[in-house]
Protein backbone atom coordinates (compact mmCIF):
# COMPACT_ATOMS: atom_id res chain seq x y z
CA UNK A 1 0.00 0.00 0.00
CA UNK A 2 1.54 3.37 -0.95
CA UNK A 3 1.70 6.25 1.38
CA UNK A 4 -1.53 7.95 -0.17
CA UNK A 5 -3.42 4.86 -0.04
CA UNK A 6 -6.20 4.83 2.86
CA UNK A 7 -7.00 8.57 2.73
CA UNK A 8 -8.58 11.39 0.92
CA UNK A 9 -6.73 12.02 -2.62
CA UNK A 10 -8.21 15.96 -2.14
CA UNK A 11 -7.00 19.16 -0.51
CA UNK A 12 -9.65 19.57 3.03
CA UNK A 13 -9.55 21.90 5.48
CA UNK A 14 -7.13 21.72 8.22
CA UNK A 15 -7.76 20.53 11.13
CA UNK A 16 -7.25 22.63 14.14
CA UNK A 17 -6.66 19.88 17.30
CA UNK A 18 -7.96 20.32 20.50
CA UNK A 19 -4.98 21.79 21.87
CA UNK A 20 -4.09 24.03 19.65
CA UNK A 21 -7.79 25.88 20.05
CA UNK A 22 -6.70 25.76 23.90
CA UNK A 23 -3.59 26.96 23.87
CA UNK A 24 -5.32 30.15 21.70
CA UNK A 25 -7.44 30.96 24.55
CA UNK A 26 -4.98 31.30 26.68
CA UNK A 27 -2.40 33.70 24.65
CA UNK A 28 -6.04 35.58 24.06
CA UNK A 29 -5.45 36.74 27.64
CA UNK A 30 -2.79 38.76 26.24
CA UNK A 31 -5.40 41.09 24.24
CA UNK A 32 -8.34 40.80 26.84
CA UNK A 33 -7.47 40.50 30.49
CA UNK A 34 -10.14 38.01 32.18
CA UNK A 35 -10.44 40.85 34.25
CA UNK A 36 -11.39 42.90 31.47
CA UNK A 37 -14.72 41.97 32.17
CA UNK A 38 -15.65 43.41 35.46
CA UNK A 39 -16.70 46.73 34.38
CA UNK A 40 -20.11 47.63 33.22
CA UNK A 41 -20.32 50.82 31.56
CA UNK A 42 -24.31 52.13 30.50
CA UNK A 43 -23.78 53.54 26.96
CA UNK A 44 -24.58 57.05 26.46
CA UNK A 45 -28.27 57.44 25.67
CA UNK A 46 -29.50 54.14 26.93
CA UNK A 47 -32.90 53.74 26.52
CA UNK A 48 -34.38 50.64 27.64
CA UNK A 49 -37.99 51.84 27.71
CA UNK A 50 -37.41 53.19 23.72
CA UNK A 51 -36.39 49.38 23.18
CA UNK A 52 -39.58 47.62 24.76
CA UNK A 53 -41.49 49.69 22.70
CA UNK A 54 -39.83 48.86 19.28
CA UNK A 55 -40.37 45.12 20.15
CA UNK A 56 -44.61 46.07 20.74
CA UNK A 57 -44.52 47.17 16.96
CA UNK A 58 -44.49 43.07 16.23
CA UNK A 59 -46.82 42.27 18.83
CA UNK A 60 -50.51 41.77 19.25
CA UNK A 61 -51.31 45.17 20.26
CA UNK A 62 -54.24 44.05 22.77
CA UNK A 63 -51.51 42.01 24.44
CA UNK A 64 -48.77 44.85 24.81
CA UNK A 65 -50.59 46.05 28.19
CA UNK A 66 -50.63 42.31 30.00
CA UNK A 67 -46.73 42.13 28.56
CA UNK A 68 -45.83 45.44 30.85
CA UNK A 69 -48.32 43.98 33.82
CA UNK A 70 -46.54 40.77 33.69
CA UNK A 71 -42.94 42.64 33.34
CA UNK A 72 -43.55 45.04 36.23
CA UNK A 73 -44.48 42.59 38.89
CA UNK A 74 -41.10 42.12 40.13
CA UNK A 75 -37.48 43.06 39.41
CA UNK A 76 -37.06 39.38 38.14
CA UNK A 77 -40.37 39.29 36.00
CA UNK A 78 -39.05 42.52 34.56
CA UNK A 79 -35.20 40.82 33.91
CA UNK A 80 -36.77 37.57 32.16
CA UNK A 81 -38.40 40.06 29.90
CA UNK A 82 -35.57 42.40 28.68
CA UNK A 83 -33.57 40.35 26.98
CA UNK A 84 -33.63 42.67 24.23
CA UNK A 85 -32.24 45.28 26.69
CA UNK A 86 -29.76 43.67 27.53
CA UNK A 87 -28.61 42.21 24.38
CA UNK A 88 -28.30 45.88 23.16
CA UNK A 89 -25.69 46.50 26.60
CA UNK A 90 -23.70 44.19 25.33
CA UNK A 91 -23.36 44.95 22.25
CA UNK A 92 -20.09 47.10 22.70
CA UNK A 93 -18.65 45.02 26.15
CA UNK A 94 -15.36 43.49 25.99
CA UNK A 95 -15.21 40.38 24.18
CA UNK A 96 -12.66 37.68 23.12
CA UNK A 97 -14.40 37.80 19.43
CA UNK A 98 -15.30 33.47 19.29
CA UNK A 99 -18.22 32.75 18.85
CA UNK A 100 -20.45 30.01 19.64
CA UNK A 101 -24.61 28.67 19.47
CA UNK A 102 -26.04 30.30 22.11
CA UNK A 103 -28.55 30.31 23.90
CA UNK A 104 -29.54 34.12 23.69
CA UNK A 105 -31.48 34.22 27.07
CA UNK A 106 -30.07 31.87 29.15
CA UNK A 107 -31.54 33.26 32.59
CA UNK A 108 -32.25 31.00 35.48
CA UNK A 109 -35.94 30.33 34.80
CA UNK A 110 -34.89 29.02 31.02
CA UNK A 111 -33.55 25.81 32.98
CA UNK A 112 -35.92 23.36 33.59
CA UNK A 113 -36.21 19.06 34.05
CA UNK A 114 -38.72 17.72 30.71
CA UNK A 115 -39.11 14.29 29.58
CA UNK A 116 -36.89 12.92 27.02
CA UNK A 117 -38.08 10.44 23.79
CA UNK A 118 -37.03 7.13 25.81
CA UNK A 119 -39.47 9.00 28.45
CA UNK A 120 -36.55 9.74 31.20
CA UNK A 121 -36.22 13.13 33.05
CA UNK A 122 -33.39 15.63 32.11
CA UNK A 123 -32.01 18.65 32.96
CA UNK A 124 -31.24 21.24 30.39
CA UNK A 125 -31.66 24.47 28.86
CA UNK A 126 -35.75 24.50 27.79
CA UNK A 127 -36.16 28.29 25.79
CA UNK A 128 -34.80 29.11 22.60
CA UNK A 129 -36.25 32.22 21.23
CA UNK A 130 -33.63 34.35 21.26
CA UNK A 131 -30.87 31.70 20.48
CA UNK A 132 -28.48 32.85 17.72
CA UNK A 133 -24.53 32.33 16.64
CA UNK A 134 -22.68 34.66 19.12
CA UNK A 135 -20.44 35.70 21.54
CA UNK A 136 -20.22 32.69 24.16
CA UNK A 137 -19.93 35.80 27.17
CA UNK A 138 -22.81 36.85 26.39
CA UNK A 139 -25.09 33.74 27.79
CA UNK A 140 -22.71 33.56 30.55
CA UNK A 141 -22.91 37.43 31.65
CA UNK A 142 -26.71 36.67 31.17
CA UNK A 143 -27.04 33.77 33.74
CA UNK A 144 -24.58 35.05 36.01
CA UNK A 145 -26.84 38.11 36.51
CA UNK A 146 -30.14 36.43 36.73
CA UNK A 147 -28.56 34.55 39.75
CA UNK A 148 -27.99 38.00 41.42
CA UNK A 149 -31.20 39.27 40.38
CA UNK A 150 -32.90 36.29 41.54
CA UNK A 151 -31.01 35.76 45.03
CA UNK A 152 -31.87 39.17 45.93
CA UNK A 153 -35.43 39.10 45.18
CA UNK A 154 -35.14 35.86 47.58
CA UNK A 155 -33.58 38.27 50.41
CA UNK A 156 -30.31 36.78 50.69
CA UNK A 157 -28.06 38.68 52.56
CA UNK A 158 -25.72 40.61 50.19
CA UNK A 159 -22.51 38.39 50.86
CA UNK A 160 -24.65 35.67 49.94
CA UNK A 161 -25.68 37.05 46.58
CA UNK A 162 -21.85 37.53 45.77
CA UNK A 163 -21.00 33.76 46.98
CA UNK A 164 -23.81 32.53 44.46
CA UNK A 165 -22.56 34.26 41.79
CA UNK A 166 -19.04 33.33 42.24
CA UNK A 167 -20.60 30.12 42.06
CA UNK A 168 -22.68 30.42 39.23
CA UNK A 169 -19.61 31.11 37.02
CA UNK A 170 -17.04 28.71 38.43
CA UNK A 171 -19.62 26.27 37.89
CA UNK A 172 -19.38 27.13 34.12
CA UNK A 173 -15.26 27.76 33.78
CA UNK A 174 -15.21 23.64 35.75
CA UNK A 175 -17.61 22.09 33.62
CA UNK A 176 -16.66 23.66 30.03
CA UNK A 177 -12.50 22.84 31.63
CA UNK A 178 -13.82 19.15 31.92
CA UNK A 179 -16.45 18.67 29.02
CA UNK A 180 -13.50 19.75 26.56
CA UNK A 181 -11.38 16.88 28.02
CA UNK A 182 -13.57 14.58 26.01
CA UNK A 183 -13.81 13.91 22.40
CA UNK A 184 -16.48 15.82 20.28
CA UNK A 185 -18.83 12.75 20.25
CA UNK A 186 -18.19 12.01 23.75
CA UNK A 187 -19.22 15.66 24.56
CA UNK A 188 -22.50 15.10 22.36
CA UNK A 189 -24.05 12.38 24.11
CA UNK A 190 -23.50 13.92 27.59
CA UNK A 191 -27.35 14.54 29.36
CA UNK A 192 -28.05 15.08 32.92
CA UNK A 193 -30.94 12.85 33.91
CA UNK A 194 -32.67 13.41 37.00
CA UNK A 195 -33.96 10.77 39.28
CA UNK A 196 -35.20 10.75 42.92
CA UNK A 197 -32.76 10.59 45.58
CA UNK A 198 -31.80 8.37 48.32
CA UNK A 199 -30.53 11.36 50.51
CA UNK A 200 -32.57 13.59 52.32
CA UNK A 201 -30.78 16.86 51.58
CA UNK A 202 -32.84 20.01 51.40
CA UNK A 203 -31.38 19.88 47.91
CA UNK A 204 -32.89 16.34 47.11
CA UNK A 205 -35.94 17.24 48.56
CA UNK A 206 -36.51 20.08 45.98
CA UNK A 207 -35.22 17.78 43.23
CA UNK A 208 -37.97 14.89 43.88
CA UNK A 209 -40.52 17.97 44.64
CA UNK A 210 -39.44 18.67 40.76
CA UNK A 211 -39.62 15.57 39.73
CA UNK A 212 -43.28 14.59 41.12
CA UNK A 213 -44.53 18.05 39.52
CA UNK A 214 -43.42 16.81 36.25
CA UNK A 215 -44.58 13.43 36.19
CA UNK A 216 -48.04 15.13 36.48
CA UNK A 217 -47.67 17.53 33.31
CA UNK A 218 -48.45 15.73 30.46
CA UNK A 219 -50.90 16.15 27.47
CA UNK A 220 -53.45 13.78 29.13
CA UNK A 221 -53.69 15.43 32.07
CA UNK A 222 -53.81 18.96 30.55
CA UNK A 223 -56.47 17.81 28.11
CA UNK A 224 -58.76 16.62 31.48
CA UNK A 225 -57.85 20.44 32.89
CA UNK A 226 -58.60 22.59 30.30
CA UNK A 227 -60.88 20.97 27.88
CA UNK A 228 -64.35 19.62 27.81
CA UNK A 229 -66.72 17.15 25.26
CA UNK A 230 -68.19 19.31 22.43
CA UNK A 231 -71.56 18.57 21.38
CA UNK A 232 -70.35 15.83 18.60
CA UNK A 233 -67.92 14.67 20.88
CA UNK A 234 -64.70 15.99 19.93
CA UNK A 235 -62.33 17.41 22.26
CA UNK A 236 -62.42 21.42 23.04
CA UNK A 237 -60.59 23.87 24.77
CA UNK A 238 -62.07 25.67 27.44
CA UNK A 239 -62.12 29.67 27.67
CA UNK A 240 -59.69 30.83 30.44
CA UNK A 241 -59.19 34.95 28.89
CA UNK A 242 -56.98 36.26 28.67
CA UNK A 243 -55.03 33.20 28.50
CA UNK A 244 -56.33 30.72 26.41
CA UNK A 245 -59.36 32.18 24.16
CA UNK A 246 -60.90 31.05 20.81
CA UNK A 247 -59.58 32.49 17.65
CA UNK A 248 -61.56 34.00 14.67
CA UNK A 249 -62.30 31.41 12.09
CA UNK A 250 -60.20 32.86 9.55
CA UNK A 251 -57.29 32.04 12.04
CA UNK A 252 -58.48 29.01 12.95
CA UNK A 253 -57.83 28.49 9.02
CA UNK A 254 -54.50 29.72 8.84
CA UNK A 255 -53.17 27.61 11.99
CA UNK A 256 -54.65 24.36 9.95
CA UNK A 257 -52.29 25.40 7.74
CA UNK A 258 -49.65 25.61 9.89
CA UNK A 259 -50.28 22.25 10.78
CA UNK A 260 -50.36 21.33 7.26
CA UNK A 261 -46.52 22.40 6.41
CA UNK A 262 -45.10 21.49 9.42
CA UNK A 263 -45.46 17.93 8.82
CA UNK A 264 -43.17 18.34 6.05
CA UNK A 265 -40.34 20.00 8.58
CA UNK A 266 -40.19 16.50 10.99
CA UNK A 267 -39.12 13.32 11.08
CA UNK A 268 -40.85 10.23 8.92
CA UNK A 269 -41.72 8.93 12.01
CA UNK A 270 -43.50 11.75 13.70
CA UNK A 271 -44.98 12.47 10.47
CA UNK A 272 -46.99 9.06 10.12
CA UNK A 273 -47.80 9.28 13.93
CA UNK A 274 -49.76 13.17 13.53
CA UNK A 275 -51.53 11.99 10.03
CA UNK A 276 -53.41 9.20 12.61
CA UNK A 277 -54.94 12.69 14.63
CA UNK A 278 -57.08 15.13 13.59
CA UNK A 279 -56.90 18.56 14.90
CA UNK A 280 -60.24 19.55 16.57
CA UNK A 281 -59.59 22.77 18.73
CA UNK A 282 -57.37 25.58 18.75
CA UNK A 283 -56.97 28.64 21.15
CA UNK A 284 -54.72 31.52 21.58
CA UNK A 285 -52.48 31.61 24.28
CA UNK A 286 -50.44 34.13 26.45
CA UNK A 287 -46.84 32.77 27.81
CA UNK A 288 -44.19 33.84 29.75
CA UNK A 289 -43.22 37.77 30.31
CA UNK A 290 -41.47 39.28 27.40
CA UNK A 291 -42.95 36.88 24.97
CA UNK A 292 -46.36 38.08 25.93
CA UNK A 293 -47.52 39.52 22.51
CA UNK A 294 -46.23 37.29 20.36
CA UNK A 295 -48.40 34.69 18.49
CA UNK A 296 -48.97 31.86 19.98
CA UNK A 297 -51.31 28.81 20.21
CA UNK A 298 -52.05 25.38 21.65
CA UNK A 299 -53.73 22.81 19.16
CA UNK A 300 -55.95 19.84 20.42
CA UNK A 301 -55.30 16.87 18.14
CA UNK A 302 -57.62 14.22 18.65
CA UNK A 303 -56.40 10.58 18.22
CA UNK A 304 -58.30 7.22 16.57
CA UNK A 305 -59.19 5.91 20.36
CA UNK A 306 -60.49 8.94 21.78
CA UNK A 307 -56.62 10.35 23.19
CA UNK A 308 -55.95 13.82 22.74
CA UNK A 309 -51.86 15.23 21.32
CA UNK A 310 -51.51 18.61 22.20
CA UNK A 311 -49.06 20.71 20.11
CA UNK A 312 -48.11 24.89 21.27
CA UNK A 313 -47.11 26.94 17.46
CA UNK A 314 -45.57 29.58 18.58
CA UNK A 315 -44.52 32.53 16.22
CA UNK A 316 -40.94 33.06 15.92
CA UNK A 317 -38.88 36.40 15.54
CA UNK A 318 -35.64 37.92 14.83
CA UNK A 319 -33.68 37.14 17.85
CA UNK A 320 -32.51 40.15 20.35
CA UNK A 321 -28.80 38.93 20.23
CA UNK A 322 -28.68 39.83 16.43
CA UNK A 323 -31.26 42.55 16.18
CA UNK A 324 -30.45 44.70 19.42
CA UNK A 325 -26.54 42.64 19.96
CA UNK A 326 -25.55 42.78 16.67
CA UNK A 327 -24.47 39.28 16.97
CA UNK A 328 -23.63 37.41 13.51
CA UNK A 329 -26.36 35.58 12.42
CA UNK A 330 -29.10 33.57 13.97
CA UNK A 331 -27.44 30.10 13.26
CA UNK A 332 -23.85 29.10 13.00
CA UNK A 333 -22.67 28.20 9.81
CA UNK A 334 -22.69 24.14 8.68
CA UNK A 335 -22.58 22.36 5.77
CA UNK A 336 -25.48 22.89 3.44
CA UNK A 337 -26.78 25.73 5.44
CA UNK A 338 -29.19 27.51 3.12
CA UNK A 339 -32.01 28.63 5.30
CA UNK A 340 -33.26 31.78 4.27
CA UNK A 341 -32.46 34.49 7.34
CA UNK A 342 -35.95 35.27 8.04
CA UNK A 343 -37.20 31.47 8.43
CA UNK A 344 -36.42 32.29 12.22
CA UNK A 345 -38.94 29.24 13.34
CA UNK A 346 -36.12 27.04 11.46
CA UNK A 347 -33.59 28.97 13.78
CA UNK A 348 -35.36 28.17 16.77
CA UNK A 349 -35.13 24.42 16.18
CA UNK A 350 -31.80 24.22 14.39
CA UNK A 351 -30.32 26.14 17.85
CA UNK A 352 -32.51 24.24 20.12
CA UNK A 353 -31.30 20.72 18.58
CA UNK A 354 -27.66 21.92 18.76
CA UNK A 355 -27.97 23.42 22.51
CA UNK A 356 -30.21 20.82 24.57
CA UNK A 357 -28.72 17.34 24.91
CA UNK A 358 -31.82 15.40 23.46
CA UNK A 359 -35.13 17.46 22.19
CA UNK A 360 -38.74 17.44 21.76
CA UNK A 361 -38.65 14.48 18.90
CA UNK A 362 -41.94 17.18 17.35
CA UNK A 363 -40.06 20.24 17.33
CA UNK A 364 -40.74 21.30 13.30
CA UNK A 365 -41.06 24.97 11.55
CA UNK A 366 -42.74 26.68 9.25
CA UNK A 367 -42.71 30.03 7.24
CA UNK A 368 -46.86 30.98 7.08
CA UNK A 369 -48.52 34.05 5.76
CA UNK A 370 -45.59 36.33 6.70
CA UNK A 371 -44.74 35.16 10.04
CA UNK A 372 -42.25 32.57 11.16
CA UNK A 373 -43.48 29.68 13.56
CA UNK A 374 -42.24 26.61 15.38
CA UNK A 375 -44.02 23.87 17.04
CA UNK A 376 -43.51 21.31 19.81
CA UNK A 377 -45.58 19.35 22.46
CA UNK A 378 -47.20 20.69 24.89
CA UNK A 379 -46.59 20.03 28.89
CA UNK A 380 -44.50 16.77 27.94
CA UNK A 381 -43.55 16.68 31.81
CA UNK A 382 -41.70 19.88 31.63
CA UNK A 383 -41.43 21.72 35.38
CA UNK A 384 -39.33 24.45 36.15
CA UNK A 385 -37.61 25.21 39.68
CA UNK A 386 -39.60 28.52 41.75
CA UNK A 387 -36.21 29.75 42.96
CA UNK A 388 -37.96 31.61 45.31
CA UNK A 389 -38.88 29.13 47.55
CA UNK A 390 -35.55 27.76 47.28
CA UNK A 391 -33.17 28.43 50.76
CA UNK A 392 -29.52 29.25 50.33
CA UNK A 393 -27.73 25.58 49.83
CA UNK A 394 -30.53 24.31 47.30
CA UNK A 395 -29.58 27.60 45.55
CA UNK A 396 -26.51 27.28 44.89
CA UNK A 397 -26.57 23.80 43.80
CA UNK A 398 -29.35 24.38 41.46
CA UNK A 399 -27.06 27.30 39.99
CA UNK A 400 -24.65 24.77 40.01
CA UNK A 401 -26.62 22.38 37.63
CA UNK A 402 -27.66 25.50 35.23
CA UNK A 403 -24.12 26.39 35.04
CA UNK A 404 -23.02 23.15 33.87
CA UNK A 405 -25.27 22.27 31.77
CA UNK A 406 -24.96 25.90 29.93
CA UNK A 407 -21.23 24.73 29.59
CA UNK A 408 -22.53 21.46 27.61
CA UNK A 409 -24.43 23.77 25.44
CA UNK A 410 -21.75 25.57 24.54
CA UNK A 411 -19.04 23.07 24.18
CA UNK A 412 -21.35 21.42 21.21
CA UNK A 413 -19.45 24.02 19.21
CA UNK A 414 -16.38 24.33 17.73
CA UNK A 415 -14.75 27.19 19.58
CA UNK A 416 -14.89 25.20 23.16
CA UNK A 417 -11.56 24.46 23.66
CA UNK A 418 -10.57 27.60 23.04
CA UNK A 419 -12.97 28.86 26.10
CA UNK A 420 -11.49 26.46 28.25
CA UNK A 421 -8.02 28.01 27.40
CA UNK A 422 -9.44 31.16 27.93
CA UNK A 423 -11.36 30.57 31.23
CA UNK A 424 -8.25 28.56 33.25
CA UNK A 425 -7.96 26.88 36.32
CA UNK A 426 -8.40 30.00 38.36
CA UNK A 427 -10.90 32.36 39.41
CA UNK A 428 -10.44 35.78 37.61
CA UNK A 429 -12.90 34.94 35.05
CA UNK A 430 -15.33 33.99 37.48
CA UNK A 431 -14.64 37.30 39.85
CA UNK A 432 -14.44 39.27 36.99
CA UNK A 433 -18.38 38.53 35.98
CA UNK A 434 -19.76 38.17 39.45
CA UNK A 435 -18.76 41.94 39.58
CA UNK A 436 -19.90 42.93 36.24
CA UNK A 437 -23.30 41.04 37.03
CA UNK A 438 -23.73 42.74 40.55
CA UNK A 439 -23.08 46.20 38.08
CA UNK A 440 -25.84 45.11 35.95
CA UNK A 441 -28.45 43.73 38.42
CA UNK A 442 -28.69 47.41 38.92
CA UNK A 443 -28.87 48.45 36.25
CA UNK A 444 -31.88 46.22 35.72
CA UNK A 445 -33.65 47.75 38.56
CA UNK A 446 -33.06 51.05 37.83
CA UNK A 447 -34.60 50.03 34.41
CA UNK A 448 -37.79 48.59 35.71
CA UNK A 449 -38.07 51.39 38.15
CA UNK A 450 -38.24 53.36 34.67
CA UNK A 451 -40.66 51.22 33.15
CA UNK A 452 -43.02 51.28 36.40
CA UNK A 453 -42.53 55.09 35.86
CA UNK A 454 -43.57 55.06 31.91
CA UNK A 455 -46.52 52.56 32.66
CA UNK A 456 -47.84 54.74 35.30
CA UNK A 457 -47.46 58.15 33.54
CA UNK A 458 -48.98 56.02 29.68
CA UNK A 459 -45.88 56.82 27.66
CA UNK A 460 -45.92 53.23 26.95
């Protein structure tokens, strides 16, 4: 066998090992200090209010009032909902210029325990909206500050607040240090799977708490909650305004087809199991805080034997990293990319497949009358942890957990070694963010303060 005998007889990229990527993010250093990040400096002219209203221009305007009541409740509601804020005070920070898939919004109540396809619990990232291809700091500035925000809406005692962030982003430098020990594929099939404990730590308590809520949110039992027989026996949705209500027929219309071209966007498999239900209800629904606005809507599909699938479309926009960041792009570039920029329910999946460790197997897409939608199931066991019931050392490890598994995210992407370089064995990274996030946690309640102001005066 001659020497070129057993490989590729064409010129291919090079490949850039492991260590080299590493060894990359440490010389970085020399250009950006880890301790470059501390500071937090409010650009000139800020105006977080001005950028709340821009996003109501895409919104359903009868929903823009319940998006500021939901917002102004507390200075947490108010931080999961200005995303787009703070994409936009970010957009100049210090950076080392890599880029990753991120998550775009990665704030402690985007974490959450769902059921997988083989029907076990994980642990993982569980919102996607505002996903895009960006700067990898940017998630991690973004968590690290929701855990401030968070433990002082909790009333943790200010030394406290700094411990758990400390902790927050160590627990993100040691897992992404670790996770880019392994090989690429061993990185992939990495999952955290939850299970009930055999210790009684407060910790394990909260866990199996989690775990028991879950096993009760499923499509059967939401069907039996808010649904009742219509009069030829199909399956409806009950009114709850302004939360789930009936849509006009003419939109009834266009979410059949919805329905319609998003079988063509999933699996074979998934595909043959919908065509065996028919869709019999549909409602509009209001979610979360700063999505409140947005389209969205829960389907009843009703199966041969009487069972009910229930599927949430929800519409998809540009996300905040890219329009207010200025990140890159929405996805990172593969092989064969050539999705369109504005299919952004395509982006949503694509950056939810590459992020979580195993997905909704009927996450699909679809481009439909002008707006951009994706779809998944509905309540498949998904539960999210109230941190504010949570007491200090069930905390922390649950900021723990996020911070890891925001690592995992991340190190699906090329650039991780070269974060691990970056990041080190030593703490200025993670000092370095806890006191940028502190910075910014008030900033974000000087910023609801404003929009309390604004609501209460009508100048939004």
């Amino acid at each position: 066998m001659s020497a070129d005998e057993g490989r590729l007889r064409f010129e291919h990229e090079a490949i850039h090992s492991a260590a080299e990527l590493f060894d990359a993010g440490k010389a970085a250093r020399g250009k950006l200090p880890r301790s470059g990040h501390a500071e937090y400096k409010p650009a000139t002219g800020r105006d977080p209010v001005g950028i709340l209203r821009k996003q109501h221009e895409q919104r359903v305007s009868e929903l823009v009032p319940l998006r500021l009541e939901r917002m102004t409740a507390s200075p947490f509601a108010f931080y999961r909902g200005s995303a787009a804020i703070q994409a936009a005070d970010l957009r100049d920070a210090p950076r080392t210029g890599v880029d990753v898939t991120i998550c775009g919004d990665a704030h402690l109540a985007n974490f959450g325990i769902y059921a997988s396809p083989e029907r076990s619990l994980v642990f993982d990232l569980n919102d996607f909206d505002e996903s895009a291809y960006g700067p990898w700091e940017w998630d991690v500035k973004r968590f690290v500050t929701s855990v401030v925000v968070a433990a002082r809406q909790r009333g943790f005692k200010e030394s406290k607040v700094q411990t758990a962030a400390l902790e927050a982003a160590a627990s993100y430098r040691i897992a992404m240090r670790q996770i880019t020990q392994l090989s690429v594929l061993e990185r992939y099939y990495i999952r955290a799977d939850v299970h009930r404990g055999q210790r009684h730590s407060s910790s394990q308590k909260v866990l199996d708490h989690a775990i028991e809520a879950a096993s009760r949110r499923t499509s059967a039992r939401v069907v039996r909650k808010i649904t009742k027989r219509a009069d030829d026996g199909s399956t409806m949705i009950a009114e709850n305004p302004p939360v789930l209500s009936h849509v006009p027929e003419a939109t009834e219309k266009r979410i059949l087809g919805i329905v319609k071209r998003y079988l063509a966007t999933v699996p074979s498999d998934i595909a043959v199991l919908l065509s065996q239900y028919v869709p019999t209800d549909a409602v509009r629904r209001v979610v979360g805080a700063g999505s409140v606005g947005s389209r969205c809507y829960i389907i009843v599909l009703s199966g041969p034997a009487g069972e009910s699938l229930v599927l949430q479309v929800k519409e998809a926009v540009e996300s905040v990293a890219v329009e207010f960041g200025g990140a890159k792009a929405g996805r990172a570039p593969v092989f064969g990319d050539r999705v369109e920029p504005d299919e952004h329910g395509h982006r949503v999946v694509a950056n939810q497949h590459v992020l979580q460790a195993v997905s909704d197997p009927f996450l699909g897409w679809v481009k439909y009358d002008g707006h951009a939608f994706y779809i998944r199931q509905f309540r498949d066991q998904n539960v999210s942890i109230d941190t504010e019931t949570l007491d200090f050392r069930p905390f922390t490890d649950y900021v723990d957990a996020c911070g890891t598994v925001l690592a995992r995210a991340h190190a699906q992407s090329p650039a991780a070694p070269f974060i691990a370089g970056y990041l080190g064995g030593g703490t200025p990274f993670d000092s370095a963010v806890a006191e940028w996030a502190s910075a910014y946690a008030d900033q974000s309640v000087e910023d609801y303060q404003a929009l309390r102001k604004a609501v209460k005066k009508g100048e939004i």
